[in-house]
Every structure is written in structure tokens, then in C-alpha cells.
C-alpha atoms as a PDB file:
ATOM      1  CA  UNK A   1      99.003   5.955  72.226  1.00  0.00           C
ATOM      2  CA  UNK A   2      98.850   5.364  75.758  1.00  0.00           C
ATOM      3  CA  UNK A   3     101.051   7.420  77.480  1.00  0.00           C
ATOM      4  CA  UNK A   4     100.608  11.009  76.798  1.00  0.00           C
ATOM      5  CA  UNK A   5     103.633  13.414  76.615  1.00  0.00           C
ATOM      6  CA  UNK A   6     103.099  16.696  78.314  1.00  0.00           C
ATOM      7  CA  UNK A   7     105.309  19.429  79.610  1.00  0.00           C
ATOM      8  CA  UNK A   8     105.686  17.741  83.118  1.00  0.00           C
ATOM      9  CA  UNK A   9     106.830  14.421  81.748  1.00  0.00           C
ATOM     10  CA  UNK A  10     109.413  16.340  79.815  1.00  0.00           C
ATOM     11  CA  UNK A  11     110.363  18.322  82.817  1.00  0.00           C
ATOM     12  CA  UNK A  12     110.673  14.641  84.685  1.00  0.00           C
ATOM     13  CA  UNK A  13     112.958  13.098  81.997  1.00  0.00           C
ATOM     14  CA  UNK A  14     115.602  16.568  82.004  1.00  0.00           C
ATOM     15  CA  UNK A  15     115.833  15.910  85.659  1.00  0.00           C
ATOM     16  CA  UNK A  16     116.671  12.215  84.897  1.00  0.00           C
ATOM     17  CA  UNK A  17     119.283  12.848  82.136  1.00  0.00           C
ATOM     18  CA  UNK A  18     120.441  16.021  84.304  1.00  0.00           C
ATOM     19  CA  UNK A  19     119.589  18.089  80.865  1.00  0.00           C
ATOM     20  CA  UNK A  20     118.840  22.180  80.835  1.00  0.00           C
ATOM     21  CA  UNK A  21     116.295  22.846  78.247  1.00  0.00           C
ATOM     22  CA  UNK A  22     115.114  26.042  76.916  1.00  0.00           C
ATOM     23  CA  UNK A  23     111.334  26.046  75.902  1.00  0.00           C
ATOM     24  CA  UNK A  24     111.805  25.519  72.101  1.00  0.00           C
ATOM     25  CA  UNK A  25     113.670  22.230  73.379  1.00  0.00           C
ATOM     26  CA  UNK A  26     111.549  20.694  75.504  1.00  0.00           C
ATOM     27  CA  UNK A  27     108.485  21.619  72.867  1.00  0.00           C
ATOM     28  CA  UNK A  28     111.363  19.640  70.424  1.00  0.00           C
ATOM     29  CA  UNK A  29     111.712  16.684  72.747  1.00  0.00           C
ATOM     30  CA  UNK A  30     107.957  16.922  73.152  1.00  0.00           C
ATOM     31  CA  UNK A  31     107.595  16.150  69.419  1.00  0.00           C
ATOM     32  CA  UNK A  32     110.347  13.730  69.108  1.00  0.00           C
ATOM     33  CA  UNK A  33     108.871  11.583  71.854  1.00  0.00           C
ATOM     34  CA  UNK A  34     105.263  11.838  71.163  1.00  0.00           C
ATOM     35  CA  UNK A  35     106.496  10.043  67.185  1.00  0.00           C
ATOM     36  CA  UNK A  36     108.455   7.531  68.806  1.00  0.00           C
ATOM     37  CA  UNK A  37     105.837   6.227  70.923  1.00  0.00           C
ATOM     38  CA  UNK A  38     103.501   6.390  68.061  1.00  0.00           C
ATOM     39  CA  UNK A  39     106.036   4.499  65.789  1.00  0.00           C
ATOM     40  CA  UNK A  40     106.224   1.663  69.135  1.00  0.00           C
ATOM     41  CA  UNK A  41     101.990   1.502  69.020  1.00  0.00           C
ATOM     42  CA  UNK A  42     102.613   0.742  65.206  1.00  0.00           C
ATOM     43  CA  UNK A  43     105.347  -1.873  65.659  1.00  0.00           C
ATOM     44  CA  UNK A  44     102.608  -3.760  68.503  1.00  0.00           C
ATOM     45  CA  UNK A  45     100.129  -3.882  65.860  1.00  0.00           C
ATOM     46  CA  UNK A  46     102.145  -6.111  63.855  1.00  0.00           C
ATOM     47  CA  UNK A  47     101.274  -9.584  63.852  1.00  0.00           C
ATOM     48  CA  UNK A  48     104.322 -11.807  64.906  1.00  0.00           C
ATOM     49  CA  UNK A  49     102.245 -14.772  65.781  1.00  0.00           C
ATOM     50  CA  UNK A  50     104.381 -16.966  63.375  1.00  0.00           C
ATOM     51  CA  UNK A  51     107.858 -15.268  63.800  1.00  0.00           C
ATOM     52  CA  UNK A  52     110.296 -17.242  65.867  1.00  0.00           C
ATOM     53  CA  UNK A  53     111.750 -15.087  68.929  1.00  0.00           C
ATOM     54  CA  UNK A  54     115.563 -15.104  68.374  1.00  0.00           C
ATOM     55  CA  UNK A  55     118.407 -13.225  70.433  1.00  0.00           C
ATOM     56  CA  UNK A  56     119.829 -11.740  67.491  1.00  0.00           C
ATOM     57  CA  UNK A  57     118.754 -10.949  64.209  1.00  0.00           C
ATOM     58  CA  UNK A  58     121.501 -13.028  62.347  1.00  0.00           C
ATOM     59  CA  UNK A  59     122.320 -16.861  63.152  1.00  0.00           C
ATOM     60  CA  UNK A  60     125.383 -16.471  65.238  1.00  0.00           C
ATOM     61  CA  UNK A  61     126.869 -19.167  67.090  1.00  0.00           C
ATOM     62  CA  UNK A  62     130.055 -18.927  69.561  1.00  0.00           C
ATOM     63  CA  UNK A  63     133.087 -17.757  68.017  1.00  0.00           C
ATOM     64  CA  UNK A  64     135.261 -17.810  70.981  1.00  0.00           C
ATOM     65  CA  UNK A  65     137.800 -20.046  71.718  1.00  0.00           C
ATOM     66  CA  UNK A  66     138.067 -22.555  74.732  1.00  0.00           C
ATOM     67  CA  UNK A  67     139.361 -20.650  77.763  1.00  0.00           C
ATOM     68  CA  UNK A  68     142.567 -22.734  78.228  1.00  0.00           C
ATOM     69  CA  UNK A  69     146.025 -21.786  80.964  1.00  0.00           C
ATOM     70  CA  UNK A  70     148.707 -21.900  78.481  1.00  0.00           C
ATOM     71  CA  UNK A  71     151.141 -20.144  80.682  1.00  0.00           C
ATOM     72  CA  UNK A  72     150.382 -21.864  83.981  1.00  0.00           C
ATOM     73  CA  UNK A  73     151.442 -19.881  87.314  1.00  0.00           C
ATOM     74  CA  UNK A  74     154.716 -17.455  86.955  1.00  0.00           C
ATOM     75  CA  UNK A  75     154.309 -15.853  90.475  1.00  0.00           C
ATOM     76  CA  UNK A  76     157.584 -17.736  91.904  1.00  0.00           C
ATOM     77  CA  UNK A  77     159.388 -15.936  88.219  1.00  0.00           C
ATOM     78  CA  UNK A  78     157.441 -12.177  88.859  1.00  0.00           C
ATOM     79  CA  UNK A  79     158.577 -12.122  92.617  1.00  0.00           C
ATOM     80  CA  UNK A  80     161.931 -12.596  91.477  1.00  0.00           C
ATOM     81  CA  UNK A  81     162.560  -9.478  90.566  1.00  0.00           C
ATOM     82  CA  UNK A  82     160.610  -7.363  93.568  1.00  0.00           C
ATOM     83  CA  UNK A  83     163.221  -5.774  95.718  1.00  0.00           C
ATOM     84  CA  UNK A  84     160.924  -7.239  99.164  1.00  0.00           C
ATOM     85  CA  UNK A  85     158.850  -9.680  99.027  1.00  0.00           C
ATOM     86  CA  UNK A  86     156.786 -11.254 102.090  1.00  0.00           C
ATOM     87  CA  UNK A  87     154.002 -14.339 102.190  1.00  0.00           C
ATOM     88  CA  UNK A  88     154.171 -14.571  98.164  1.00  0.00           C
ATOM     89  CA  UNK A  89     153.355 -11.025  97.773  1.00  0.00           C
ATOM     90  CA  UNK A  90     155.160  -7.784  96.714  1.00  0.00           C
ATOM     91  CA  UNK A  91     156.004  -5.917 100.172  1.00  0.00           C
ATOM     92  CA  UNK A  92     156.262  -1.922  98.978  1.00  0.00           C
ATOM     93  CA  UNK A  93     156.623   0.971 101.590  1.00  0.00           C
ATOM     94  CA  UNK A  94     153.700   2.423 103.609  1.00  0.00           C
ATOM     95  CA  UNK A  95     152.027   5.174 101.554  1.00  0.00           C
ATOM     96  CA  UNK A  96     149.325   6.323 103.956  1.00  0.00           C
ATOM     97  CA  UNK A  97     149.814   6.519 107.484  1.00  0.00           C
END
């Protein structure tokens, strides 16, 4: 393992995440960290010489459909119904001074 997981670090990552932890906690988070990076050292020692690097597990191709105007432009139809209008755009009163 090559990072080692001591009280400071701990301390370091509850001022990250903005996290209050009582001692039994951060002896908890202590524990929980120091197996996940031993679990990550055990993934690296897998050999994936002949494994083909993907960008998702499954085969997935685009699903989406062609980004096509059906409606066109309606902004002439929408201002027709503000009260004020001015230079294509709603006009509304002054809310800030």
C-alpha cells in the first residue's frame, strides 16, 4: 500500500467533506479507507495486458435521436400576447431601482 492512512490524513479529508467526527469515527473511516486502498493495490496487480480498454462495460451505441427544429421560430406568435413589447422582446416594469 502506498499511501498510509493516519489520523492527520483523516483529519485532512473531514475538513474537505466539512464532516465532524468523534474519535470512534475517524478510527472507523481510518479502517474503511486503509481496505479500500488495499482492495485498489489488489485490482493493479491484475494483469489486463490483453483486455481491451472500453468506455463502458456493455456495448452501447447512440440511442438518441437526430437533433432536428420541428417547430421552427414562434417568437412573432409568443409576443403576441405580452401586454408591451419593445425590439422583439417582452418589456415588463422596472423591479430594482
Amino acid at each position: 500500500m502506498a499511501v498510509k492512512i493516519d489520523d492527520e490524513m483523516i483529519d485532512y479529508v473531514g475538513i474537505l467533506a466539512k464532516l465532524s467526527l468523534s474519535p470512534e469515527e475517524k478510527e472507523a473511516a481510518k479502517s474503511d479507507m486503509s481496505r479500500m486502498l488495499e482492495y485498489i493495490d489488489m485490482l493493479n496487480q491484475l494483469d489486463t495486458s490483453e483486455v481491451e480498454p472500453m468506455s463502458h462495460v456493455f456495448d452501447i451505441h447512440n440511442v438518441f435521436r437526430e437533433d432536428v427544429v420541428e417547430n421552427g421560430d414562434e417568437s412573432d406568435a409568443m409576443l403576441s400576447n405580452a401586454p408591451e413589447q419593445k425590439e422583439k422582446q417582452y418589456k415588463v416594469p422596472r423591479t430594482v431601482e
